[in-house]
PDB file of N, CA and C in Angstrom:
ATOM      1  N   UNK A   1       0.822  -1.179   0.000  1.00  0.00           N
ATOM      2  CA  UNK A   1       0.000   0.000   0.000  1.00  0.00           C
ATOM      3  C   UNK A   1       0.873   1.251   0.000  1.00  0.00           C
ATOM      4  N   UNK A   2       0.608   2.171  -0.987  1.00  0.00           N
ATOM      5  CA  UNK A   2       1.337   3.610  -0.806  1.00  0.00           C
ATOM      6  C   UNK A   2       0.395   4.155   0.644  1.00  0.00           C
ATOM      7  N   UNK A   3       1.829   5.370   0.757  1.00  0.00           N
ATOM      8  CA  UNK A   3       1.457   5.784   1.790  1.00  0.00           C
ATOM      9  C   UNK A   3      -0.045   6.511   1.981  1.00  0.00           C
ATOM     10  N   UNK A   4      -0.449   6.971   0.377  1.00  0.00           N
ATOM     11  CA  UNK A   4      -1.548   7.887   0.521  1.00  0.00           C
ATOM     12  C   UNK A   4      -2.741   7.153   0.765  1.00  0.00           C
ATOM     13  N   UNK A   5      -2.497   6.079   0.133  1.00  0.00           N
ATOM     14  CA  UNK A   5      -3.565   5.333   0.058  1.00  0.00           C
ATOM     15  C   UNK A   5      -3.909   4.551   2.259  1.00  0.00           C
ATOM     16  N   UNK A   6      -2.657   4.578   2.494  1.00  0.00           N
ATOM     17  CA  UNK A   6      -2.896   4.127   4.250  1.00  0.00           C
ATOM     18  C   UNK A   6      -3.267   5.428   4.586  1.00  0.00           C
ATOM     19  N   UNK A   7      -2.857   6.718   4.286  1.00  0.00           N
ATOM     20  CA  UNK A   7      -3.694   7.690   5.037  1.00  0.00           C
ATOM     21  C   UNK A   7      -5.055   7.881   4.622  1.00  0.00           C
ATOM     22  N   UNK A   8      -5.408   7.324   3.511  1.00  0.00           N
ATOM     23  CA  UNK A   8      -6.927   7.569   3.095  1.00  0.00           C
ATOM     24  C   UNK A   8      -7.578   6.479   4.028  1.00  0.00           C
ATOM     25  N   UNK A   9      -6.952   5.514   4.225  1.00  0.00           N
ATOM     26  CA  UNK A   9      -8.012   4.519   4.949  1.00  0.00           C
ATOM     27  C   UNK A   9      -8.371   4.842   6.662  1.00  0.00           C
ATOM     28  N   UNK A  10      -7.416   5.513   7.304  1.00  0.00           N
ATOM     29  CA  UNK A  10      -7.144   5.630   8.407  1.00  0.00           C
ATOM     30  C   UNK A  10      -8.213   6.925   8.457  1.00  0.00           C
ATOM     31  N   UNK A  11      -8.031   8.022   7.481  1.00  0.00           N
ATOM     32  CA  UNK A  11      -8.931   9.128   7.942  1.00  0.00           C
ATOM     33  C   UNK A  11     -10.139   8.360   7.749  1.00  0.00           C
ATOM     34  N   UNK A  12     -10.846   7.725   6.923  1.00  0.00           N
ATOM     35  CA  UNK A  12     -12.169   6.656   6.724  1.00  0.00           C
ATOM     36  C   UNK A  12     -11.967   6.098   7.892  1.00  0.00           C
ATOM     37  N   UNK A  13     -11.265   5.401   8.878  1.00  0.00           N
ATOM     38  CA  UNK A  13     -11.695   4.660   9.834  1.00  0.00           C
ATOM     39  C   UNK A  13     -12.036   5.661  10.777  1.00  0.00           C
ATOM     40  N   UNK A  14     -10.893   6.910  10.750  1.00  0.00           N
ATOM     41  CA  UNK A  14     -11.416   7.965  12.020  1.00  0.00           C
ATOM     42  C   UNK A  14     -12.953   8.321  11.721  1.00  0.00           C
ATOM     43  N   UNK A  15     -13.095   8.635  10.805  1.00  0.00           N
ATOM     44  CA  UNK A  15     -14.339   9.240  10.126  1.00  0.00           C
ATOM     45  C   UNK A  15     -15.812   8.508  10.153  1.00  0.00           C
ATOM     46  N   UNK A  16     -15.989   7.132  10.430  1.00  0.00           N
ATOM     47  CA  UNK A  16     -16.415   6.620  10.720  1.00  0.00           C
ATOM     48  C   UNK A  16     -16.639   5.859  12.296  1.00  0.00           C
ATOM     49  N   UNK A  17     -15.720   6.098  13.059  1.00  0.00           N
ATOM     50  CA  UNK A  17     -15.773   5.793  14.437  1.00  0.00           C
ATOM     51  C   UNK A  17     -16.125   7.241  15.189  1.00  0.00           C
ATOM     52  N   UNK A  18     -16.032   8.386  14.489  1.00  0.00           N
ATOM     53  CA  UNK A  18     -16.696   9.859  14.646  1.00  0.00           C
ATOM     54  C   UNK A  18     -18.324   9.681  14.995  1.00  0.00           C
ATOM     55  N   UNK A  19     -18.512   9.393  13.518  1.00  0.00           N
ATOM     56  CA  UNK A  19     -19.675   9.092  13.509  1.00  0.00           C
ATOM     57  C   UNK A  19     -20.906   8.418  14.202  1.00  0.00           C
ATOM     58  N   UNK A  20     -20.220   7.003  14.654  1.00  0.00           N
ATOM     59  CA  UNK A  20     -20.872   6.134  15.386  1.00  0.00           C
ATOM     60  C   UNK A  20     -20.733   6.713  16.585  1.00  0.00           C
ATOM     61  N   UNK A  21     -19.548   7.291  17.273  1.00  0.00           N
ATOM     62  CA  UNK A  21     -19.537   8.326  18.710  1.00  0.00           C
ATOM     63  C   UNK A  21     -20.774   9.252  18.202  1.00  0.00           C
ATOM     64  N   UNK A  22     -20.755   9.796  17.536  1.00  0.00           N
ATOM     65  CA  UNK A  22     -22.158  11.206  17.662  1.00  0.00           C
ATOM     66  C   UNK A  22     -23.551  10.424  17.620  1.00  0.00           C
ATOM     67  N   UNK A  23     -23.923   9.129  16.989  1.00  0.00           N
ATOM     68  CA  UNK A  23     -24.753   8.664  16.623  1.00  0.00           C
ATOM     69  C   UNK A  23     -25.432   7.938  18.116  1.00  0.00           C
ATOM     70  N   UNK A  24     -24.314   7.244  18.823  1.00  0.00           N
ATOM     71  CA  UNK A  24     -24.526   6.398  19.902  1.00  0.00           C
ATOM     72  C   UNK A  24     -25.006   7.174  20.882  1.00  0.00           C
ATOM     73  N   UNK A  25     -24.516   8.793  20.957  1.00  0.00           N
ATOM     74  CA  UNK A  25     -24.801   9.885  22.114  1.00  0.00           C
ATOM     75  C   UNK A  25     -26.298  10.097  21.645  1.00  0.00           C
ATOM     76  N   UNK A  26     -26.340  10.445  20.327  1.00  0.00           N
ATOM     77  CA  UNK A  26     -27.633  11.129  20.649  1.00  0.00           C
ATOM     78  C   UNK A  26     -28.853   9.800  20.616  1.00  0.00           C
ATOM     79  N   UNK A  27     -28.654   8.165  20.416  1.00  0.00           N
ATOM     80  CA  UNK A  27     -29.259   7.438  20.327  1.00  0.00           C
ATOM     81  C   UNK A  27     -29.726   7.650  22.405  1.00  0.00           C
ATOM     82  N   UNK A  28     -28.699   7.948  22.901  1.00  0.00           N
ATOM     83  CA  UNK A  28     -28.733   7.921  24.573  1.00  0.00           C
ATOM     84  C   UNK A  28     -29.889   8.763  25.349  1.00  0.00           C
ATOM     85  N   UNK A  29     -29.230  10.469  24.557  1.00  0.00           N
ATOM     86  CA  UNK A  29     -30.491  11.168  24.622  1.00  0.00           C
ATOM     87  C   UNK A  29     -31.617  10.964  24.590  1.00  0.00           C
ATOM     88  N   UNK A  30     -31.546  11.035  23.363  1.00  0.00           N
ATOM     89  CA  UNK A  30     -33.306  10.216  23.232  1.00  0.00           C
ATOM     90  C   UNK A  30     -33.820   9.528  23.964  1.00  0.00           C
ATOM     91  N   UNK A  31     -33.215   8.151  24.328  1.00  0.00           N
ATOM     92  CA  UNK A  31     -33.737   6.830  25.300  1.00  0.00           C
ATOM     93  C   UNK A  31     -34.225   7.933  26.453  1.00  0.00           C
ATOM     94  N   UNK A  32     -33.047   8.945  26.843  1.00  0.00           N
ATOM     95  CA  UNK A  32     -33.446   9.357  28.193  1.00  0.00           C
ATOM     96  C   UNK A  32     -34.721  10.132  28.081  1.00  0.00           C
ATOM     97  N   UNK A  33     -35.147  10.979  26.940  1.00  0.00           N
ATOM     98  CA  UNK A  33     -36.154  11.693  26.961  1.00  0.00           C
ATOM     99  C   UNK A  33     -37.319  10.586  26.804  1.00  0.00           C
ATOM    100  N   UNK A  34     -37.150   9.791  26.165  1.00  0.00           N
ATOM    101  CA  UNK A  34     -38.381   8.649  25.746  1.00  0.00           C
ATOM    102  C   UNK A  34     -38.764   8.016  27.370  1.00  0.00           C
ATOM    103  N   UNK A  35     -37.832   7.938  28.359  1.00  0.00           N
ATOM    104  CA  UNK A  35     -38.292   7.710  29.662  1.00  0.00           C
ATOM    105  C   UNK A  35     -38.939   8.077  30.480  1.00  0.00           C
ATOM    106  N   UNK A  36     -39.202   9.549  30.029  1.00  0.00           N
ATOM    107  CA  UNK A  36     -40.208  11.009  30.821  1.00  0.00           C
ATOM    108  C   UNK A  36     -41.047  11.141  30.046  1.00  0.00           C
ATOM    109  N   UNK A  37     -41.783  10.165  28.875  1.00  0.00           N
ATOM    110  CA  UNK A  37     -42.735  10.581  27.828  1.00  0.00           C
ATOM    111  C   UNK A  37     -43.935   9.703  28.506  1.00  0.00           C
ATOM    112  N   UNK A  38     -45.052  10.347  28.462  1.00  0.00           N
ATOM    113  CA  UNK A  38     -46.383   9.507  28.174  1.00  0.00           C
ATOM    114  C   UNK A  38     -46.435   8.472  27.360  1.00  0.00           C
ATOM    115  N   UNK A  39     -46.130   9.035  26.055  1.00  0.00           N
ATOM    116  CA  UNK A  39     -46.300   7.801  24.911  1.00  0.00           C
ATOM    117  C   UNK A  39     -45.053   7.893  24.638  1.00  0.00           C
ATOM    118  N   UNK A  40     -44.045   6.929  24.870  1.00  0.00           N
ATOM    119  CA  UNK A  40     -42.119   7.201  23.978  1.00  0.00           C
ATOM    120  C   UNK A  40     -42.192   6.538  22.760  1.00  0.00           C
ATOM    121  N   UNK A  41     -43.143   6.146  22.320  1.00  0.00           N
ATOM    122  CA  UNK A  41     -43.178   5.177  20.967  1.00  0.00           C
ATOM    123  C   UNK A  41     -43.478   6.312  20.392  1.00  0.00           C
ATOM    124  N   UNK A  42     -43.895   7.599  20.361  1.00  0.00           N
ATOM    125  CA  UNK A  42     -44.631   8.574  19.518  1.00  0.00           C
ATOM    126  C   UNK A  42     -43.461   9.760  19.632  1.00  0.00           C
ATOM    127  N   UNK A  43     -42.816   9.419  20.241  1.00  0.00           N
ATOM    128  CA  UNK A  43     -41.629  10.384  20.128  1.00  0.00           C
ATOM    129  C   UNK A  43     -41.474  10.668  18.324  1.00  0.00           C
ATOM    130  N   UNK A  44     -41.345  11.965  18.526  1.00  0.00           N
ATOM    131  CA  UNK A  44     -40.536  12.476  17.048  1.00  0.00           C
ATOM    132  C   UNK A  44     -39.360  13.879  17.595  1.00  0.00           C
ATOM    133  N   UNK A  45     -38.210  13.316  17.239  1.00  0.00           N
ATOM    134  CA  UNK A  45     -37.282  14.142  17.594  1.00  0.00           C
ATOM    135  C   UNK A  45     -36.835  14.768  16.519  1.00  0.00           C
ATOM    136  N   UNK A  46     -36.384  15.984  17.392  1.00  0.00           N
ATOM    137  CA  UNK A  46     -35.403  17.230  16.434  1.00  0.00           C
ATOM    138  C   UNK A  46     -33.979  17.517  16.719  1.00  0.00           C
ATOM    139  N   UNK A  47     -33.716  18.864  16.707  1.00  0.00           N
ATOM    140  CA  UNK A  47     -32.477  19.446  17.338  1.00  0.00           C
ATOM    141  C   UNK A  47     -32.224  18.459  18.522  1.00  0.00           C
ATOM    142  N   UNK A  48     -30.810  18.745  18.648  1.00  0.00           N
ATOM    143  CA  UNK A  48     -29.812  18.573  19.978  1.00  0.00           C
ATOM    144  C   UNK A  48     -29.408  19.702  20.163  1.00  0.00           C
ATOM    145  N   UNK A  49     -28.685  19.913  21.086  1.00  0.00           N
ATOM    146  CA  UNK A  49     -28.003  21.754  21.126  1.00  0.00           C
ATOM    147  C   UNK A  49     -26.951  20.837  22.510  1.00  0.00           C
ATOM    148  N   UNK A  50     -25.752  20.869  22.299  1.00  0.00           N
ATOM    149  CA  UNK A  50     -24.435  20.119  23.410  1.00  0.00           C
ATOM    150  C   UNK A  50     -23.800  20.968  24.279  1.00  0.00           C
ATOM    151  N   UNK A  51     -23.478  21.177  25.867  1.00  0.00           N
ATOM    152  CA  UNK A  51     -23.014  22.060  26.176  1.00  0.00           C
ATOM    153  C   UNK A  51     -22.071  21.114  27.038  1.00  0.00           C
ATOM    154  N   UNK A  52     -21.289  20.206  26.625  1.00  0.00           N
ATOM    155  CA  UNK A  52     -20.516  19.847  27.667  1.00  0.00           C
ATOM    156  C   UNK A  52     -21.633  18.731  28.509  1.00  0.00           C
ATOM    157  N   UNK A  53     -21.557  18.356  29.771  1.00  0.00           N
ATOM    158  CA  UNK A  53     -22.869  17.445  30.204  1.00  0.00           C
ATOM    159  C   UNK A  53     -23.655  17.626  30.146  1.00  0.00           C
ATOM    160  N   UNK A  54     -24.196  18.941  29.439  1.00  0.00           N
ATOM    161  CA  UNK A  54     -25.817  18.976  29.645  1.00  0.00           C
ATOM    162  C   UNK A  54     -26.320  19.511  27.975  1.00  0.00           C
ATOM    163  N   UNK A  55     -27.424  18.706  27.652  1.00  0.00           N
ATOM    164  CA  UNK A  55     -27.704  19.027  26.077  1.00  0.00           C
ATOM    165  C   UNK A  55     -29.234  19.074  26.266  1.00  0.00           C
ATOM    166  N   UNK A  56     -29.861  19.789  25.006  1.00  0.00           N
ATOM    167  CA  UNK A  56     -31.495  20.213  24.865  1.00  0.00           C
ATOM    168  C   UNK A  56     -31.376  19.111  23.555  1.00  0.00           C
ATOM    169  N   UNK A  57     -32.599  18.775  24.208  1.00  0.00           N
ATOM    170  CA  UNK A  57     -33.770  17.985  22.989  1.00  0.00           C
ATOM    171  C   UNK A  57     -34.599  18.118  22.893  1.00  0.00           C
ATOM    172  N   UNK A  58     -35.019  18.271  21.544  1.00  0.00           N
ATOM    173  CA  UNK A  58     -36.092  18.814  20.884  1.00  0.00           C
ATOM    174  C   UNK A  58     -36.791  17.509  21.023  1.00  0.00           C
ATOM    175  N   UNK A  59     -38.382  17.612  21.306  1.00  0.00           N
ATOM    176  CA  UNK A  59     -39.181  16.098  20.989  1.00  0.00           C
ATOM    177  C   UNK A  59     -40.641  16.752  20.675  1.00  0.00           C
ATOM    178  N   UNK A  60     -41.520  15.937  20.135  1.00  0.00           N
ATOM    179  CA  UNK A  60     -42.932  16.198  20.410  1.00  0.00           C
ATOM    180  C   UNK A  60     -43.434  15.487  20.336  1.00  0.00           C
ATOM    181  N   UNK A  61     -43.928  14.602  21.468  1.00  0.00           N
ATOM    182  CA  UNK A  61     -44.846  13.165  21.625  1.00  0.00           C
ATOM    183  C   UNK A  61     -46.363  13.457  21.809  1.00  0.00           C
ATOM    184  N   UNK A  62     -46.659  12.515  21.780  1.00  0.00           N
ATOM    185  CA  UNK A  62     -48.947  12.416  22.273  1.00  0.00           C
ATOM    186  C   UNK A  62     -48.363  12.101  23.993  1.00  0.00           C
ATOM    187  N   UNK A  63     -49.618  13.208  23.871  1.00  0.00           N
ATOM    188  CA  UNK A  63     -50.159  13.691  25.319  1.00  0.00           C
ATOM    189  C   UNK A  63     -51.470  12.818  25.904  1.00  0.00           C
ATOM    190  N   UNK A  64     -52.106  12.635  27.193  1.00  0.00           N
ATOM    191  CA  UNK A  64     -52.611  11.928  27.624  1.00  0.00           C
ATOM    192  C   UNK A  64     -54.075  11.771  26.844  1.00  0.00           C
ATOM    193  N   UNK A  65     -54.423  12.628  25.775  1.00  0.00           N
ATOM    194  CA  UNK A  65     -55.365  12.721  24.790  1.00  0.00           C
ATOM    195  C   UNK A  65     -55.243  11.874  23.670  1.00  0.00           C
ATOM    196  N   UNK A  66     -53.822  11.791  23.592  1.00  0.00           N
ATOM    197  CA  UNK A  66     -53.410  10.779  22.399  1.00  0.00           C
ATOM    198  C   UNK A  66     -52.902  12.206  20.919  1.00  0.00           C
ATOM    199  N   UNK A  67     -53.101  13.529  21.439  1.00  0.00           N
ATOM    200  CA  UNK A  67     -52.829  14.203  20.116  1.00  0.00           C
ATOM    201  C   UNK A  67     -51.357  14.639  20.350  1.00  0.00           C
ATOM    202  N   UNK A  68     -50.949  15.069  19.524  1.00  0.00           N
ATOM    203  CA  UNK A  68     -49.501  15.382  19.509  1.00  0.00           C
ATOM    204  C   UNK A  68     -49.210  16.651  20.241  1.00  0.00           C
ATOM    205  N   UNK A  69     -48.733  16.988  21.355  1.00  0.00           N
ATOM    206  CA  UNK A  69     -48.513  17.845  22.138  1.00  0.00           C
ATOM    207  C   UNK A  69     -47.530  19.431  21.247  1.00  0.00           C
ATOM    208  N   UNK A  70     -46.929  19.092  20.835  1.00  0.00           N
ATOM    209  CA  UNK A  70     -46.100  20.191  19.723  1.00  0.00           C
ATOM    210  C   UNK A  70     -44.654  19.879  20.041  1.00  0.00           C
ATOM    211  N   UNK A  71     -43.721  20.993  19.980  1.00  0.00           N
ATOM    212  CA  UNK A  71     -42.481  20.474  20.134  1.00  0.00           C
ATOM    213  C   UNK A  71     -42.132  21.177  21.272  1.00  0.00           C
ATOM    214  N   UNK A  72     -41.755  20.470  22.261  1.00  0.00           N
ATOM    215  CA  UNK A  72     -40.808  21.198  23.585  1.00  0.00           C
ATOM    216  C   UNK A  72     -39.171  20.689  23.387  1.00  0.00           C
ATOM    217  N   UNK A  73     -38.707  21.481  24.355  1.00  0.00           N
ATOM    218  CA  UNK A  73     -37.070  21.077  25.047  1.00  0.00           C
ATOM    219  C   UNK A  73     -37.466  20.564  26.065  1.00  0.00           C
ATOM    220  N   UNK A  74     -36.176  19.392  26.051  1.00  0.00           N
ATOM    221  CA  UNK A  74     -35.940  18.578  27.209  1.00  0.00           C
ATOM    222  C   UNK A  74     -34.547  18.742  27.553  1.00  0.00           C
ATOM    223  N   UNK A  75     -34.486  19.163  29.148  1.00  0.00           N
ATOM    224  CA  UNK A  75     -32.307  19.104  29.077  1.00  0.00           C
ATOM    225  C   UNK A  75     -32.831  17.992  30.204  1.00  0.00           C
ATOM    226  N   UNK A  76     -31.252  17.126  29.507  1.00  0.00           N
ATOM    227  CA  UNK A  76     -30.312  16.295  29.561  1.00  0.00           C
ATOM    228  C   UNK A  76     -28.863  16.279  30.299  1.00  0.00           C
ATOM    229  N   UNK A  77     -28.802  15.545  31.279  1.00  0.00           N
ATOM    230  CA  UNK A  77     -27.176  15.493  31.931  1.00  0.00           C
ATOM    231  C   UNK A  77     -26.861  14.664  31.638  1.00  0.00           C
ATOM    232  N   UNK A  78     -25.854  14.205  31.286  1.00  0.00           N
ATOM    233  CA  UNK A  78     -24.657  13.469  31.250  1.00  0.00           C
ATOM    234  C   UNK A  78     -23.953  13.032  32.300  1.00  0.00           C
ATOM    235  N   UNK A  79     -24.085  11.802  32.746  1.00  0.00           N
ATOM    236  CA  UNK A  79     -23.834  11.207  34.337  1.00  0.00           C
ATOM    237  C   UNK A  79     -22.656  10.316  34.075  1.00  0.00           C
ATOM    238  N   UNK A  80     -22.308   9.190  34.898  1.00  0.00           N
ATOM    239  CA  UNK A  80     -21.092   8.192  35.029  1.00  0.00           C
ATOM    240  C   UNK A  80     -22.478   7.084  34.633  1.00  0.00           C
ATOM    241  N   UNK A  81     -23.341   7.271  34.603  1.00  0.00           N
ATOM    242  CA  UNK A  81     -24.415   6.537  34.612  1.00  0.00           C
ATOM    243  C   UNK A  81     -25.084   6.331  32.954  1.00  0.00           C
ATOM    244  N   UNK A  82     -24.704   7.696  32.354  1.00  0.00           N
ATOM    245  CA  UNK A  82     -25.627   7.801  31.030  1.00  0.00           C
ATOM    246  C   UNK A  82     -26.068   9.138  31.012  1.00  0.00           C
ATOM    247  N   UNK A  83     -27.225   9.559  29.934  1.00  0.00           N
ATOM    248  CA  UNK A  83     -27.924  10.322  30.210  1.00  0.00           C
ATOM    249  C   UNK A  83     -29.209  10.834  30.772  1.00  0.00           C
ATOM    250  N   UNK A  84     -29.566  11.395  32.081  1.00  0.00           N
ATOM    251  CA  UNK A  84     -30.933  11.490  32.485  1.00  0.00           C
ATOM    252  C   UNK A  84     -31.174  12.928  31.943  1.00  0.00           C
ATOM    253  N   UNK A  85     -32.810  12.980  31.685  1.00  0.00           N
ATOM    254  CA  UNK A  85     -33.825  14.042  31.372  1.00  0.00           C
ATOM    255  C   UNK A  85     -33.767  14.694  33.198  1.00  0.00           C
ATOM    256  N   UNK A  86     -33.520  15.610  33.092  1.00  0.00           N
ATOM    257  CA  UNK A  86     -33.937  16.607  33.732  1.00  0.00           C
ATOM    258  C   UNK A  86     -35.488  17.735  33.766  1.00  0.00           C
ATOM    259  N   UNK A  87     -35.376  18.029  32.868  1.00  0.00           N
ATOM    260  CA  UNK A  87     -36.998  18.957  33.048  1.00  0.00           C
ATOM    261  C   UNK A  87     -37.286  19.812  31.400  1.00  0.00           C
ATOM    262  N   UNK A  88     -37.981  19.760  31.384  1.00  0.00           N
ATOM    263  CA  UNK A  88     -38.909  20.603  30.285  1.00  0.00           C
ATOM    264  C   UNK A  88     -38.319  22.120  30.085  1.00  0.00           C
ATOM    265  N   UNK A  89     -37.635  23.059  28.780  1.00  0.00           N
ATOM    266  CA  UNK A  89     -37.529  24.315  28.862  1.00  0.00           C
ATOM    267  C   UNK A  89     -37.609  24.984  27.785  1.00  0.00           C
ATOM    268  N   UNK A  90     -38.655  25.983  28.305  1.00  0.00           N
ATOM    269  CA  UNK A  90     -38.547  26.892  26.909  1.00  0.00           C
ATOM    270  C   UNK A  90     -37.559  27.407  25.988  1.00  0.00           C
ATOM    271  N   UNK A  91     -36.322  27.604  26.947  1.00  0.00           N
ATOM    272  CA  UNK A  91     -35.241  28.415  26.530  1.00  0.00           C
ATOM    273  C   UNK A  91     -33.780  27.290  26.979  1.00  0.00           C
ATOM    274  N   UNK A  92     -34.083  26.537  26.105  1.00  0.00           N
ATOM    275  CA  UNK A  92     -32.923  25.057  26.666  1.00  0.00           C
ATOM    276  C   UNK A  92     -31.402  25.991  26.069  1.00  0.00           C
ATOM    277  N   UNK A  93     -31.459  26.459  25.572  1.00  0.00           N
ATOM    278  CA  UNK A  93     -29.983  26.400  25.400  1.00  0.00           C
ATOM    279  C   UNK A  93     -29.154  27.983  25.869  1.00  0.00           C
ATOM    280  N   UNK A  94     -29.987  28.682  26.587  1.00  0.00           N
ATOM    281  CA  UNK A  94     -29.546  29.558  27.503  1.00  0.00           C
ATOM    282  C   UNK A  94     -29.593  29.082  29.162  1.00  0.00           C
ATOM    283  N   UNK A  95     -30.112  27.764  29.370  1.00  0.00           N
ATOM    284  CA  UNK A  95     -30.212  27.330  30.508  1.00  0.00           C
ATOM    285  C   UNK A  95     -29.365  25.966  30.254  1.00  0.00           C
ATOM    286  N   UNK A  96     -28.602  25.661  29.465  1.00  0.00           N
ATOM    287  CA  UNK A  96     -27.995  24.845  29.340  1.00  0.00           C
ATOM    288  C   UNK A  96     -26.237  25.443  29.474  1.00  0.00           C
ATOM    289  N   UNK A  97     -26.247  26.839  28.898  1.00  0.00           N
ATOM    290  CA  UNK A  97     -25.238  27.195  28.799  1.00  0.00           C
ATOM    291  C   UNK A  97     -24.835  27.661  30.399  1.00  0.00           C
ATOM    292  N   UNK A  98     -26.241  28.189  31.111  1.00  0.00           N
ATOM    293  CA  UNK A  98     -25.882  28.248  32.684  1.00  0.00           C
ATOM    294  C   UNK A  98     -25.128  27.391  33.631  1.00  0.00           C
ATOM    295  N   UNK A  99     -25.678  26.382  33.299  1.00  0.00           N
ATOM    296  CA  UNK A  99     -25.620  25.198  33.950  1.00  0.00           C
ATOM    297  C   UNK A  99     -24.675  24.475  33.593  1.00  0.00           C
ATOM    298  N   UNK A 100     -24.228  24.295  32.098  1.00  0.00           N
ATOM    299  CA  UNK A 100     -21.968  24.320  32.109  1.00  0.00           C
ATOM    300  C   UNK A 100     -21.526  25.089  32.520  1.00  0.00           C
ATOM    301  N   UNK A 101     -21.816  26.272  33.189  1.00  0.00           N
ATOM    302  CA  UNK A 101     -20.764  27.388  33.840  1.00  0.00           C
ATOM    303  C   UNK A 101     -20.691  27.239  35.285  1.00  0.00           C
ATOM    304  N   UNK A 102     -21.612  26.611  35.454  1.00  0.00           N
ATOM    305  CA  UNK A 102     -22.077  26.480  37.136  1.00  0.00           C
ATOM    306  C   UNK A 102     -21.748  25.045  37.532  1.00  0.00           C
ATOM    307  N   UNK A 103     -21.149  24.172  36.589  1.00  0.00           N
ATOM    308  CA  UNK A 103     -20.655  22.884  37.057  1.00  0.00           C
ATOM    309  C   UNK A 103     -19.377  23.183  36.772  1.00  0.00           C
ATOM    310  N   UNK A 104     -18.354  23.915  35.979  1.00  0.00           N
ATOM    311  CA  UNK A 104     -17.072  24.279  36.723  1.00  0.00           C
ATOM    312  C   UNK A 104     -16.976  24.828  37.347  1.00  0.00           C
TER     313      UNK A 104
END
């Protein structure tokens, strides 16, 4: 193998183990928001927004009516544990950015 050709494969392997890291996090998220849902099978997700341990998710599931509630934020910590849902916010990613400043 020329050399270019081992650096092409190596950035493809980084590039792909990237991927599956961003994919596996936000697969986590989710689970955690789908745990605080009425219906988690009706989950439809959006945005993420990342601040270090704590991230907003966008979701909008059926409500105890069965209709689709609209889209809220959910923040998210990042534990030794995984990720837990914390609480419902209008303004997730100015209260997300608080709350990395206030855990250093």
């Amino acid at each position: 193998m020329t050399k270019t050709l081992k650096l092409a494969a190596l950035i493809l392997l980084l590039s792909v183990v990237t991927i599956a890291v961003v994919l596996f996090n936000e697969y986590q998220r989710e689970s955690a928001v789908r745990k605080v849902l009425i219906d988690p099978d009706s989950a439809r997700f959006g945005a993420h927004f990342v601040n270090g341990n704590y991230a907003c998710v966008e979701v909008n599931a059926r409500n105890q009516m069965g209709g689709y509630a609209g889209r809220s934020w959910i923040i998210v910590h990042k534990t030794s544990d995984g990720w837990t849902a914390l609480n419902k916010s209008e303004y997730c990613e100015d209260v997300i950015e608080r709350l990395a400043k206030n855990a250093d």
